[in-house]
C-alpha atoms as a PDB file:
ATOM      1  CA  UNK A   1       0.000   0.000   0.000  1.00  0.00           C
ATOM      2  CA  UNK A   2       1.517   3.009  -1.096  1.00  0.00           C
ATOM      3  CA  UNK A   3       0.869   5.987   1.345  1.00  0.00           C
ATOM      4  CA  UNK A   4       0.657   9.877   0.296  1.00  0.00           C
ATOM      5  CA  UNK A   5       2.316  11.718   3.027  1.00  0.00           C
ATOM      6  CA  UNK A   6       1.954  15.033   1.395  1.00  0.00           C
ATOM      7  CA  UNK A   7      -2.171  14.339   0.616  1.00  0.00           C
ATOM      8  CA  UNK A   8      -2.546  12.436   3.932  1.00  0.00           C
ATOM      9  CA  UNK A   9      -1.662  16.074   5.886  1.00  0.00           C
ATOM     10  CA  UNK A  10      -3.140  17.921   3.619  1.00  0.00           C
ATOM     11  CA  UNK A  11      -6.637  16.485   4.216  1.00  0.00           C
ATOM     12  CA  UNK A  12      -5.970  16.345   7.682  1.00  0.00           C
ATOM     13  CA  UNK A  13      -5.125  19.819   8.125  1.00  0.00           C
ATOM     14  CA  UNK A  14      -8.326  20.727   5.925  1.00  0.00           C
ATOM     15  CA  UNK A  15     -10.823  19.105   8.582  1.00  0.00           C
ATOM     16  CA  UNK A  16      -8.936  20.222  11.952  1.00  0.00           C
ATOM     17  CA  UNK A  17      -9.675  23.068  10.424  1.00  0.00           C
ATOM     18  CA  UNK A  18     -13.347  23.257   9.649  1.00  0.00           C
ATOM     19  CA  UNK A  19     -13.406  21.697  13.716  1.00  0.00           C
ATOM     20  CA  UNK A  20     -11.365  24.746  14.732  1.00  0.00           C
ATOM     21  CA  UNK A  21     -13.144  27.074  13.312  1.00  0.00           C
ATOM     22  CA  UNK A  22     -16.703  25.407  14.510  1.00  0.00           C
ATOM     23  CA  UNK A  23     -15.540  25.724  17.858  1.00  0.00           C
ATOM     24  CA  UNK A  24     -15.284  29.509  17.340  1.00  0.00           C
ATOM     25  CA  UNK A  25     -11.303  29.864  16.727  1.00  0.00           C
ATOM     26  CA  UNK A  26     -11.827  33.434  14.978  1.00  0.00           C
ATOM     27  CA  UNK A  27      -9.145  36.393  15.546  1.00  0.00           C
ATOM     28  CA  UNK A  28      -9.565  38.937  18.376  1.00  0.00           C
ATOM     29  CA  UNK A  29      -8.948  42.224  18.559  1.00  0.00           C
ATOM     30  CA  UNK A  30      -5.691  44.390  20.158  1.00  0.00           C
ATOM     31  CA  UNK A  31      -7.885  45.060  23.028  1.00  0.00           C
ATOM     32  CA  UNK A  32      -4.245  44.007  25.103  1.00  0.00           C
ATOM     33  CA  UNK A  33      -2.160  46.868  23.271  1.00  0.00           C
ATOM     34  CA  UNK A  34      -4.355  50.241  23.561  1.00  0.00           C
ATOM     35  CA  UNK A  35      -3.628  53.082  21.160  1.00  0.00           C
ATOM     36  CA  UNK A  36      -1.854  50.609  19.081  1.00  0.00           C
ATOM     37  CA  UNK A  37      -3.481  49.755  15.503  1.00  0.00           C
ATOM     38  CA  UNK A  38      -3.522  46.991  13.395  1.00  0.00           C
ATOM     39  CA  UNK A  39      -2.537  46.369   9.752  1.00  0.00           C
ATOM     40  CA  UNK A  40      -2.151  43.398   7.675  1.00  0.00           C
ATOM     41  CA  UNK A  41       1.643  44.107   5.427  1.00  0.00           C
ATOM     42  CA  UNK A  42       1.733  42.248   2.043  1.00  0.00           C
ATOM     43  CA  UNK A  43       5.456  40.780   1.829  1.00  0.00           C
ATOM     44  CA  UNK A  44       7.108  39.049  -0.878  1.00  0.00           C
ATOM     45  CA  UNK A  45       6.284  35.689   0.638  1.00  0.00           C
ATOM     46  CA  UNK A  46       3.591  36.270   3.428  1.00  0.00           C
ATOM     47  CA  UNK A  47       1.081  38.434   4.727  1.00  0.00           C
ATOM     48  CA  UNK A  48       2.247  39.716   8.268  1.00  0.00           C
ATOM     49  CA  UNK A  49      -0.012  41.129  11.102  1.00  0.00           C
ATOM     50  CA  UNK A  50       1.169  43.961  12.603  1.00  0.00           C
ATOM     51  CA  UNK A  51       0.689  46.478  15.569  1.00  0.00           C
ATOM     52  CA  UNK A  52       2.028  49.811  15.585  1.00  0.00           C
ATOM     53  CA  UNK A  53       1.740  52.228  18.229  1.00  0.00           C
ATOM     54  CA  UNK A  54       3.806  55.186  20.224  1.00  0.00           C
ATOM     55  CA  UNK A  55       6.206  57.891  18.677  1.00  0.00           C
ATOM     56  CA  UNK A  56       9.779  58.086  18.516  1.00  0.00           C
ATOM     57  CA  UNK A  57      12.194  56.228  16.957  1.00  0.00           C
ATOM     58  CA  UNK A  58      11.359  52.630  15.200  1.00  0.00           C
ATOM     59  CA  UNK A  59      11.369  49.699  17.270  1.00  0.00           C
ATOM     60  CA  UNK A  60      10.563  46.315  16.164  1.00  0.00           C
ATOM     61  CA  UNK A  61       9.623  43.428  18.571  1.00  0.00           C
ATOM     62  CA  UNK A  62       9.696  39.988  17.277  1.00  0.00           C
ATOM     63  CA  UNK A  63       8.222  37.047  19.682  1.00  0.00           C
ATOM     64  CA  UNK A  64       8.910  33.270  19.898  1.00  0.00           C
ATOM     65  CA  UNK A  65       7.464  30.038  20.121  1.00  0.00           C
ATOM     66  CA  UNK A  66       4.610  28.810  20.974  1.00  0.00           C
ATOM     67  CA  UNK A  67       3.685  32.682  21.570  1.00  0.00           C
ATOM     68  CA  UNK A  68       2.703  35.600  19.304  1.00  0.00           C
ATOM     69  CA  UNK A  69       3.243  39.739  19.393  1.00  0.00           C
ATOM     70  CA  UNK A  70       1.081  39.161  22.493  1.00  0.00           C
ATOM     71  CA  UNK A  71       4.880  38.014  24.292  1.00  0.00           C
ATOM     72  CA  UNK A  72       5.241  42.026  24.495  1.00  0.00           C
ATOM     73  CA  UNK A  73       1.942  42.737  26.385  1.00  0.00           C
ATOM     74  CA  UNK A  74       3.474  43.884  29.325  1.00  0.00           C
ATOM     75  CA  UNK A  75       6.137  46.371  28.161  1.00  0.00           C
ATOM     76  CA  UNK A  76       5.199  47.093  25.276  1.00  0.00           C
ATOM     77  CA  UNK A  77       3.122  50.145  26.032  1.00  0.00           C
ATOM     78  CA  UNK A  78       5.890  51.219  28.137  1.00  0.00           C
ATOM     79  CA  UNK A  79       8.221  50.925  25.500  1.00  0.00           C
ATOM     80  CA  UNK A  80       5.738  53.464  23.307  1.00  0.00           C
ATOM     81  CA  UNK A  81       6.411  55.919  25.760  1.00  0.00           C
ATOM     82  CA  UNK A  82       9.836  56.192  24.188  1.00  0.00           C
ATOM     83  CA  UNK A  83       9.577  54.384  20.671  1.00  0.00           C
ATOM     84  CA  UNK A  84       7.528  54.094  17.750  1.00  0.00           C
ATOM     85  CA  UNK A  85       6.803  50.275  18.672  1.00  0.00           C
ATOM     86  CA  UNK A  86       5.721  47.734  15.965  1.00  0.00           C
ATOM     87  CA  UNK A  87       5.077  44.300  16.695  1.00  0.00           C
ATOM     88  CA  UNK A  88       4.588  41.130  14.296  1.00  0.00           C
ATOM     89  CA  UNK A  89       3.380  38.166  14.054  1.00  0.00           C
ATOM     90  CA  UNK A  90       5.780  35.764  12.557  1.00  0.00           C
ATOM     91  CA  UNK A  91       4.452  33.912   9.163  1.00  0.00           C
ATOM     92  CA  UNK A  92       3.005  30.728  10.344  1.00  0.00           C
ATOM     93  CA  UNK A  93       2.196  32.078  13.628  1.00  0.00           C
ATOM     94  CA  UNK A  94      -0.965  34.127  15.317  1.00  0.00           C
ATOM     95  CA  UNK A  95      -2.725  36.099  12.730  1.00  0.00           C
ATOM     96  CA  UNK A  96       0.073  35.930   9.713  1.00  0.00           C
ATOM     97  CA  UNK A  97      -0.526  33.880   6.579  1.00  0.00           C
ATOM     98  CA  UNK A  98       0.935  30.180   6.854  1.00  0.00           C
ATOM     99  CA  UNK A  99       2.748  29.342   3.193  1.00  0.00           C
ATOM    100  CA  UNK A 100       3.980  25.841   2.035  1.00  0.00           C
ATOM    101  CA  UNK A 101       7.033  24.993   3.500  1.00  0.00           C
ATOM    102  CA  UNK A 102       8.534  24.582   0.493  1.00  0.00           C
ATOM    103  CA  UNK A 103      11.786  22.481  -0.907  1.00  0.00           C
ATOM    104  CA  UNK A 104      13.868  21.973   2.154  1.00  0.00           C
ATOM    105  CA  UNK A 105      11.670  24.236   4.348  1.00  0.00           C
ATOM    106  CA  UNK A 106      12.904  27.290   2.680  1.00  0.00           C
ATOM    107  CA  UNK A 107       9.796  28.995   3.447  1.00  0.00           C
ATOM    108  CA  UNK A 108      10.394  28.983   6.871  1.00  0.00           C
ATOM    109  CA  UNK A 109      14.213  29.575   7.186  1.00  0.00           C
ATOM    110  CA  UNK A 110      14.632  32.330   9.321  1.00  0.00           C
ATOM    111  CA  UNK A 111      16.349  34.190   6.061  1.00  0.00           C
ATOM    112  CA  UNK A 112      12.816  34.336   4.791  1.00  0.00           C
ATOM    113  CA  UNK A 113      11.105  35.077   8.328  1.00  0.00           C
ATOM    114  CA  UNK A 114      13.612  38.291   8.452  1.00  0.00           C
ATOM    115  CA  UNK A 115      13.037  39.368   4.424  1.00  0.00           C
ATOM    116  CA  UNK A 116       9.270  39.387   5.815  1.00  0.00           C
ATOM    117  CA  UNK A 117      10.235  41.932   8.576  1.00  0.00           C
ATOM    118  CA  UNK A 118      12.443  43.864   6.615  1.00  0.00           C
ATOM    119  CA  UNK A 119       9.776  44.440   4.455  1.00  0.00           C
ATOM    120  CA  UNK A 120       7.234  45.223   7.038  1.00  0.00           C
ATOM    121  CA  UNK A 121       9.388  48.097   8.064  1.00  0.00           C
ATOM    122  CA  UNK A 122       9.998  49.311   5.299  1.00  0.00           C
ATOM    123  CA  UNK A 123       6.074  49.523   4.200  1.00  0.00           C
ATOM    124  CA  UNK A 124       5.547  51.605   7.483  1.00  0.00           C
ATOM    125  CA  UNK A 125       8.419  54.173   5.823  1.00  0.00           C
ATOM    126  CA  UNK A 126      12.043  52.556   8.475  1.00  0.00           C
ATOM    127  CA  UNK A 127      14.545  51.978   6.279  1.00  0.00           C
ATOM    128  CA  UNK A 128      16.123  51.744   9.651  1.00  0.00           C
ATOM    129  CA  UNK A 129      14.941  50.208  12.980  1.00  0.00           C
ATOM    130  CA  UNK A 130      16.145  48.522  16.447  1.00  0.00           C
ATOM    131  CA  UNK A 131      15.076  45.229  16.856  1.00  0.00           C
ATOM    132  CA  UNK A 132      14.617  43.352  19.713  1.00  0.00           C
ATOM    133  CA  UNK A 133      13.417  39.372  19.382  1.00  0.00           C
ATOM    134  CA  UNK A 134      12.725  36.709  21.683  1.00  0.00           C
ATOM    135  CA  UNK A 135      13.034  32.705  21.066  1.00  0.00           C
ATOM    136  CA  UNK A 136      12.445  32.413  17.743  1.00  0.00           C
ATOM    137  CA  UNK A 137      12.513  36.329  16.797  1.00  0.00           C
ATOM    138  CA  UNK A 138      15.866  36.332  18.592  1.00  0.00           C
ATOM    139  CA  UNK A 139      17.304  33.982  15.809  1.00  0.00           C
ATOM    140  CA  UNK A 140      14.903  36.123  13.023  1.00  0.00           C
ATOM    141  CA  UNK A 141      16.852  39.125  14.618  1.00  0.00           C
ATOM    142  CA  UNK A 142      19.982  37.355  14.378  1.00  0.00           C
ATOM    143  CA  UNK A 143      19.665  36.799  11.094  1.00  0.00           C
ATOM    144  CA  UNK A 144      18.350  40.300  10.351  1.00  0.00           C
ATOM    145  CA  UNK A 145      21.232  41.694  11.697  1.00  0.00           C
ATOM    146  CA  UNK A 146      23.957  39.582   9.475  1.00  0.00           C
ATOM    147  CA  UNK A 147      22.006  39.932   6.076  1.00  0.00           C
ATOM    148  CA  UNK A 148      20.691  43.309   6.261  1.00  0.00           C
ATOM    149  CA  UNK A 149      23.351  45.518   8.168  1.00  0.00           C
ATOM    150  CA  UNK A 150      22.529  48.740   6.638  1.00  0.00           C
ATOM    151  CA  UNK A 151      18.605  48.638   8.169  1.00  0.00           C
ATOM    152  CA  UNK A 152      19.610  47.471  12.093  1.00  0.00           C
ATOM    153  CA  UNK A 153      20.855  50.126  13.938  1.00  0.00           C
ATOM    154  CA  UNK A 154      20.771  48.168  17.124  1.00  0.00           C
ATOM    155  CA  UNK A 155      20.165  44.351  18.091  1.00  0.00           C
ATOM    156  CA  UNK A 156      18.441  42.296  20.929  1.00  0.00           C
ATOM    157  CA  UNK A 157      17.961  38.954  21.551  1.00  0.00           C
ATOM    158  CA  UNK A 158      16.669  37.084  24.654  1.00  0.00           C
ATOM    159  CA  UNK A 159      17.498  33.653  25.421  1.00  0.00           C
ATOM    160  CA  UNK A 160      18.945  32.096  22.321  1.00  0.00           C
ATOM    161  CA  UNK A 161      22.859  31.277  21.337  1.00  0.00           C
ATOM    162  CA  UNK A 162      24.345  30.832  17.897  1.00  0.00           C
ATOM    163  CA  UNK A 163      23.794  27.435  16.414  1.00  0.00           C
ATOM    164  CA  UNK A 164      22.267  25.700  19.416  1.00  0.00           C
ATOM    165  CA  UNK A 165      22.397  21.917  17.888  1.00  0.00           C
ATOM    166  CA  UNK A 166      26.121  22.154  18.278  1.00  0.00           C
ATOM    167  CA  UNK A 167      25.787  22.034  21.953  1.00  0.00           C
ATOM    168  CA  UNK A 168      23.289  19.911  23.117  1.00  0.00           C
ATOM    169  CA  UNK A 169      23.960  17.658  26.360  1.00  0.00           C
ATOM    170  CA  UNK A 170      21.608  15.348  27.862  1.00  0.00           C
ATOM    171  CA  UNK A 171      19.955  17.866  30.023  1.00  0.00           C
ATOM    172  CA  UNK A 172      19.351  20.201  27.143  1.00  0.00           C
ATOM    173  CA  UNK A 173      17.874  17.784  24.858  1.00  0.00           C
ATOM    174  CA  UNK A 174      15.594  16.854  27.887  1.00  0.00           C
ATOM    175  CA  UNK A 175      14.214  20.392  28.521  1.00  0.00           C
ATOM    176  CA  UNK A 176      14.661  20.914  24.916  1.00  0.00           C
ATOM    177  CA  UNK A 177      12.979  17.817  23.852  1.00  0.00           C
ATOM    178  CA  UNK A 178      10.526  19.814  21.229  1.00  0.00           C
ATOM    179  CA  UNK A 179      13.249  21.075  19.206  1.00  0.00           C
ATOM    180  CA  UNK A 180      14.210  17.192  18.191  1.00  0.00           C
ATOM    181  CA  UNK A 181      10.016  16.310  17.937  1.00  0.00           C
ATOM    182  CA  UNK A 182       9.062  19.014  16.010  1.00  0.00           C
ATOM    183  CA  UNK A 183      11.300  18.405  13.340  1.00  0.00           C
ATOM    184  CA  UNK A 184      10.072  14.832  12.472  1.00  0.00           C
ATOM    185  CA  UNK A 185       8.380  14.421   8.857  1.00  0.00           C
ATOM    186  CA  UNK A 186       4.931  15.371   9.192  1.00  0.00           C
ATOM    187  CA  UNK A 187       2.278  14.701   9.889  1.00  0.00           C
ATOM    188  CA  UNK A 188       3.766  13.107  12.691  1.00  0.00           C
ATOM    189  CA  UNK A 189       4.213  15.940  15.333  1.00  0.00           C
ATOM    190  CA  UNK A 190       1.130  17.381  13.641  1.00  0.00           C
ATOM    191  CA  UNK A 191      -0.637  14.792  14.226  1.00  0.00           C
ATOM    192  CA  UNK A 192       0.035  14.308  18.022  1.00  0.00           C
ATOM    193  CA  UNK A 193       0.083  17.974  19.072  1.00  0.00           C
ATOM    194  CA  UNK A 194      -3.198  18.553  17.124  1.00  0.00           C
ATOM    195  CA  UNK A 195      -5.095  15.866  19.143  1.00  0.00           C
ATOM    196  CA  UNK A 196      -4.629  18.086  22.208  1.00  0.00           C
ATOM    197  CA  UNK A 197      -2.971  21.157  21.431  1.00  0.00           C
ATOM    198  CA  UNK A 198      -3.964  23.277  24.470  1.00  0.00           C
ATOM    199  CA  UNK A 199      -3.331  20.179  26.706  1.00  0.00           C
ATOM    200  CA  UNK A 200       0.711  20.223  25.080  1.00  0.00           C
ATOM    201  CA  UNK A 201       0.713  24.299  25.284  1.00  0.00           C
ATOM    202  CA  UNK A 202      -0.232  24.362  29.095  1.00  0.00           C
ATOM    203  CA  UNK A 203       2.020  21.685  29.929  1.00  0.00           C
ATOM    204  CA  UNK A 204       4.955  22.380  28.388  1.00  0.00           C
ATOM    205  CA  UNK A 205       5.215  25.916  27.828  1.00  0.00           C
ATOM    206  CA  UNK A 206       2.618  27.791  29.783  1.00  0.00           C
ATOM    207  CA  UNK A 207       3.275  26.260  33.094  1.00  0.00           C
ATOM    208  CA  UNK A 208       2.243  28.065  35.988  1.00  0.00           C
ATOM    209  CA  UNK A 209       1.148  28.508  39.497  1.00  0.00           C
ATOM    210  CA  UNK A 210      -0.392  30.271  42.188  1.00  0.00           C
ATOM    211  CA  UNK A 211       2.969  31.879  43.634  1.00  0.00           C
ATOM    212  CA  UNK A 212       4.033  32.625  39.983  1.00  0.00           C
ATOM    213  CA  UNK A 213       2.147  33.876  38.037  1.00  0.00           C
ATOM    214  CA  UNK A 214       3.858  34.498  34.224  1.00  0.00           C
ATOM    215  CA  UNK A 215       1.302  33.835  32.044  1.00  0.00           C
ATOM    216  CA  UNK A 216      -1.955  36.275  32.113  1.00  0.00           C
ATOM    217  CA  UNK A 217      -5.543  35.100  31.235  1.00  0.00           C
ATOM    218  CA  UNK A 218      -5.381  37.126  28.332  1.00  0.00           C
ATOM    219  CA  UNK A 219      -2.132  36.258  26.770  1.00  0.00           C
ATOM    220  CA  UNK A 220      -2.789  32.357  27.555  1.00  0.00           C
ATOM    221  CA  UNK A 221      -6.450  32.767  25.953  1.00  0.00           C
ATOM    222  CA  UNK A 222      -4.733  34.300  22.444  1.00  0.00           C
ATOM    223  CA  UNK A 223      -1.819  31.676  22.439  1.00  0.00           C
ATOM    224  CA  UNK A 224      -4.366  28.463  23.074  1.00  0.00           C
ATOM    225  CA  UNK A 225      -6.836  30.309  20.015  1.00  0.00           C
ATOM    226  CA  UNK A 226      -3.833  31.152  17.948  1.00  0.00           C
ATOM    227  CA  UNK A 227      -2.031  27.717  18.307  1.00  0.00           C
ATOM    228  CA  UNK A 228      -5.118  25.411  17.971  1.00  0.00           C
ATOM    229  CA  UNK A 229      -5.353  26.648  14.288  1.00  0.00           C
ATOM    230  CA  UNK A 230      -4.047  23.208  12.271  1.00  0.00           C
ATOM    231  CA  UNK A 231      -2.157  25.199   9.903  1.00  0.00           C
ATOM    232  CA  UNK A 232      -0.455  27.126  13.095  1.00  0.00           C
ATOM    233  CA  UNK A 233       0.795  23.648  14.156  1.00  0.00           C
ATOM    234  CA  UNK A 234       2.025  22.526  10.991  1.00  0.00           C
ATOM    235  CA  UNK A 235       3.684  25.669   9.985  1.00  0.00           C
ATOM    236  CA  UNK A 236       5.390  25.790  13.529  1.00  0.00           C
ATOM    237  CA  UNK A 237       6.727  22.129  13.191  1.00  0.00           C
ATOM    238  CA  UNK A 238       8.146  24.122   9.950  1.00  0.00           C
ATOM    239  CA  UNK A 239       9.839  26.339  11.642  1.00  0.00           C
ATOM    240  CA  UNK A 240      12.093  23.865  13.687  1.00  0.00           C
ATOM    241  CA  UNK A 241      12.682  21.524  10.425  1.00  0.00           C
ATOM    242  CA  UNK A 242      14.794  24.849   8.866  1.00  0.00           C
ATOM    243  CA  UNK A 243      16.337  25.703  11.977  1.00  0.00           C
ATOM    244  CA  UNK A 244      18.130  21.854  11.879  1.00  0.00           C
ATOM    245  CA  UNK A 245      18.045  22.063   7.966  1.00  0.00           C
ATOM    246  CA  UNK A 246      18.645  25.432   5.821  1.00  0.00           C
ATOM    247  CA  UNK A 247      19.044  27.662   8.578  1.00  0.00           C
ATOM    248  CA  UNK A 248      22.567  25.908   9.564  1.00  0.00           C
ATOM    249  CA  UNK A 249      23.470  26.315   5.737  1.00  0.00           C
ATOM    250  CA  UNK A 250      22.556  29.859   6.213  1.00  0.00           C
ATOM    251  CA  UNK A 251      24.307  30.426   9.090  1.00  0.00           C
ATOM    252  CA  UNK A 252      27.100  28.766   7.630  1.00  0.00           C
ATOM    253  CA  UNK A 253      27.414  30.690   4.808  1.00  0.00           C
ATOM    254  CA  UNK A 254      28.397  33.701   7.518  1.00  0.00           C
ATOM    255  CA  UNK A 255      32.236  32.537   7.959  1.00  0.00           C
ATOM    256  CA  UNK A 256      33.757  34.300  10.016  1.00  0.00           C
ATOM    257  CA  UNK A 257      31.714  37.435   9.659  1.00  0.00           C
ATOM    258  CA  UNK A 258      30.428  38.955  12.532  1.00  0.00           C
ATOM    259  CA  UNK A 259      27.039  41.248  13.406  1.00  0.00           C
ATOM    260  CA  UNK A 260      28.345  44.661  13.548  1.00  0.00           C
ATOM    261  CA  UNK A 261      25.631  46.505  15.171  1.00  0.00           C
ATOM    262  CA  UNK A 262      25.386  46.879  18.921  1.00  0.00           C
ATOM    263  CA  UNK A 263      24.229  43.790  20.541  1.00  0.00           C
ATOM    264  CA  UNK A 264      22.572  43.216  23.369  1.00  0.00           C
ATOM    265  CA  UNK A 265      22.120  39.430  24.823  1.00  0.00           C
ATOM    266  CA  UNK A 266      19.903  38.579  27.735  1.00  0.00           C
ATOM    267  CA  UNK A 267      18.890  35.475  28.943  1.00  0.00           C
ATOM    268  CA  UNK A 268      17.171  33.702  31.835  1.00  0.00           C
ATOM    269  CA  UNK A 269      19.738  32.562  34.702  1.00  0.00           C
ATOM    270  CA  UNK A 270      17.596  29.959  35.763  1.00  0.00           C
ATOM    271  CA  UNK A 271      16.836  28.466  32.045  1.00  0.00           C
ATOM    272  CA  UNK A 272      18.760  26.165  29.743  1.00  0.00           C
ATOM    273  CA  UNK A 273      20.614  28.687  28.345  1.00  0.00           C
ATOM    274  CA  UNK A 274      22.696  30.107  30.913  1.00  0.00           C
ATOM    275  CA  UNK A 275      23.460  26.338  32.269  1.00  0.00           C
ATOM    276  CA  UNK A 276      25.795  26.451  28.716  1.00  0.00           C
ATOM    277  CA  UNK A 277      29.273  27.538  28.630  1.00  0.00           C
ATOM    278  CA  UNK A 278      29.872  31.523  29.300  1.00  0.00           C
ATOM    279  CA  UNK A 279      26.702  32.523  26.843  1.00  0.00           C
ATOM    280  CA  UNK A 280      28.677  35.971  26.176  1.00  0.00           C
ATOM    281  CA  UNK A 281      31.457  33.794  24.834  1.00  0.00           C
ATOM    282  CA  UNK A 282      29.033  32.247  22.497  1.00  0.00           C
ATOM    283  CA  UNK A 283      28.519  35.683  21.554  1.00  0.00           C
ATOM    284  CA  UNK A 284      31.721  37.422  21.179  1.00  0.00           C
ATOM    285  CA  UNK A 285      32.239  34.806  18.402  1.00  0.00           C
ATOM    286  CA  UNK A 286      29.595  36.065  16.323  1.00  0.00           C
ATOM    287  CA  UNK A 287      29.229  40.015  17.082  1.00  0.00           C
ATOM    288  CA  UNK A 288      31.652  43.162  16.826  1.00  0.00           C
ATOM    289  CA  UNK A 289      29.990  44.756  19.942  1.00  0.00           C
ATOM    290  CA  UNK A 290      27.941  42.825  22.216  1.00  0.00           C
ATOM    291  CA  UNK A 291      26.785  42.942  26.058  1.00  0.00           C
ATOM    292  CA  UNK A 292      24.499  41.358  27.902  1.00  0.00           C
ATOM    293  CA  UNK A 293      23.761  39.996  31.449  1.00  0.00           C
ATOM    294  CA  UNK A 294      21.232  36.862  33.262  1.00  0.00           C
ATOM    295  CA  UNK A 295      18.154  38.340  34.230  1.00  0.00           C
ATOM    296  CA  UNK A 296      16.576  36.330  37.786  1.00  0.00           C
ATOM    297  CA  UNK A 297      14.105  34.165  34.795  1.00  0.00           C
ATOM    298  CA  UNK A 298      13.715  31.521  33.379  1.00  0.00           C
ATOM    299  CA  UNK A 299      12.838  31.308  29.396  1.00  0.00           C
ATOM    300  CA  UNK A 300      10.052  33.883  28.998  1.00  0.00           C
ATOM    301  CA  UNK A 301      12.069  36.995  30.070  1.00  0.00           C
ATOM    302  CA  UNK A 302       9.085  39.822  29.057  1.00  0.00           C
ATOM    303  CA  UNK A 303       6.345  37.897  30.902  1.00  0.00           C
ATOM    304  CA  UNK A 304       8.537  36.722  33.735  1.00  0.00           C
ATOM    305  CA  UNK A 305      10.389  39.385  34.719  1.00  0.00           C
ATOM    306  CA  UNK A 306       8.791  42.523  32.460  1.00  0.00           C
ATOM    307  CA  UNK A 307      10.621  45.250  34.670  1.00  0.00           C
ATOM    308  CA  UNK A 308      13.733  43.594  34.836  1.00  0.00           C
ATOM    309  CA  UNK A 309      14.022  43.111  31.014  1.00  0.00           C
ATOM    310  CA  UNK A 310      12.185  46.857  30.287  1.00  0.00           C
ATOM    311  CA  UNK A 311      15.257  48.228  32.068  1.00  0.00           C
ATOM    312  CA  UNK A 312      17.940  45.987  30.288  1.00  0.00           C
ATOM    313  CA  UNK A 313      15.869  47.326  27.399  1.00  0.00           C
ATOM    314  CA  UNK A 314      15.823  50.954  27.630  1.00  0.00           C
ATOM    315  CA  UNK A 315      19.358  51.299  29.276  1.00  0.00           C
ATOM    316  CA  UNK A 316      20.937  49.370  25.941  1.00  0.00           C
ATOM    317  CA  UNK A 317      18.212  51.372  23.213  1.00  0.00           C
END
């Protein structure tokens, strides 16, 4: 029996679908991000939902995984005071469009996820912007910053290092465990997240309690809506195939040139990442002119700690 990979996922994303949106999955509005507005940006390769609010100079703010713009809820607003702030979603996550992945996952190689942002500035009238990216925007910023040099002025990322599959130990691959499932052929991880997506969400990323409380109501409600979308899951799992594919071509394609912008690094003392060797180390290997410091966190530095980070923030910008 011959068996259609490709038609078998297609047909399944098609009816988790038509469930999803039965169940009332439809988008929400900003109500999070007041004075902020909304736009939809037409890229060469997506369609990208965007905020913008504030005045001053541009500021971009990229989120990670399994989140959305939503990540910057809590300083955000703050950050207007200050900036002209402009938040994304990434393609294939929250409200952006979710293309094919394409030949090798091309699609979704973070060279592509930072031509989108490039281009979303650049529609709003920045040629040039300070970026600042979490998770998965922290290796979109990366990349931003080594392929389009004359549009960062300045450079943040929060809890990432370079070329992470280098370095795994036994502990990392156990907190890290997603990176290695996600990447499977589909529609295996698919398949298995989309039979409970808000039960794997809440258990392995949104995990909270009484005494701690990172996660809002609101935020959790627009990640669970957000991620239970089929083609969200899919184009997620996307994602993480490039990053162990065509992103580690990309990156390799960087010799030894380094980032020249400023650089901030900041990452969560009590997460994976600062358990690796000297993180600013990592760093100095890949940028002219970096800092950085361990803020008391562990992976989700704006919703853990938002002061903390705010400052790190504003004191670097």
């Amino acid at each position: 029996m011959n068996f259609d990979r490709r038609a078998f996922l297609k047909s399944t994303l098609a009816a988790t679908a038509v469930a999803a949106r039965s169940a009332g999955v439809e988008a929400q509005p900003a109500a999070m991000f007041p004075g902020f507005t909304t736009r939809t940006i037409q890229t060469s390769g997506a369609t990208i939902h965007t905020l913008r609010g504030g005045s001053g100079p541009p500021l971009l703010l990229i989120h990670g995984y399994p989140q959305t713009h939503v990540e910057w809820h809590k300083i955000a607003p703050r950050l207007a005071e200050k900036f002209t702030v402009v938040m994304t979603d990434l393609r294939g996550y929250g409200d952006s469009s979710k293309p094919p992945g394409g030949e090798n996952h091309v699609n979704y190689s973070k060279r592509a996820m930072a031509l989108d942002q490039i281009e979303v500035m650049r529609a709003l009238g920045y040629q040039q912007f300070a970026v600042v990216g979490h998770d998965r925007g922290a290796r979109v910023t990366w990349r931003m910053a080594a392929e389009h040099p004359q549009a960062i002025t300045k450079a943040a990322v929060i809890d990432i290092v370079p070329l992470p599959y280098s370095r795994v130990t036994r502990q990392f691959a156990t907190e890290y465990f997603h990176w290695f499932f996600l990447i499977q052929a589909a529609p295996f991880p698919e398949t298995l997240i989309g039979n409970s997506a808000e039960f794997y969400l809440r258990s392995r990323f949104l995990r909270q309690n009484a005494a701690s409380r990172v996660f809002t109501p609101e935020a959790v409600a627009e990640y669970l809506r957000c991620f239970k979308d089929p083609a969200t899951i899919h184009a997620t799992c996307e994602d993480y195939r490039a990053g162990a594919t065509i992103d580690i071509d990309h990156a390799a394609q960087d010799g030894d040139r380094k980032v020249t912008c400023p650089l901030l690094v900041l990452w969560g003392e009590r997460g994976s990442v600062g358990r690796l060797e000297p993180v600013m180390d990592l760093w100095r290997e890949k940028a002219a002119n970096v800092t950085g410091k361990a803020l008391p966190a562990g992976h989700f530095l704006p919703e853990e700690v938002p002061d903390e980070t705010l400052a790190a923030l504003l004191a670097f910008l």
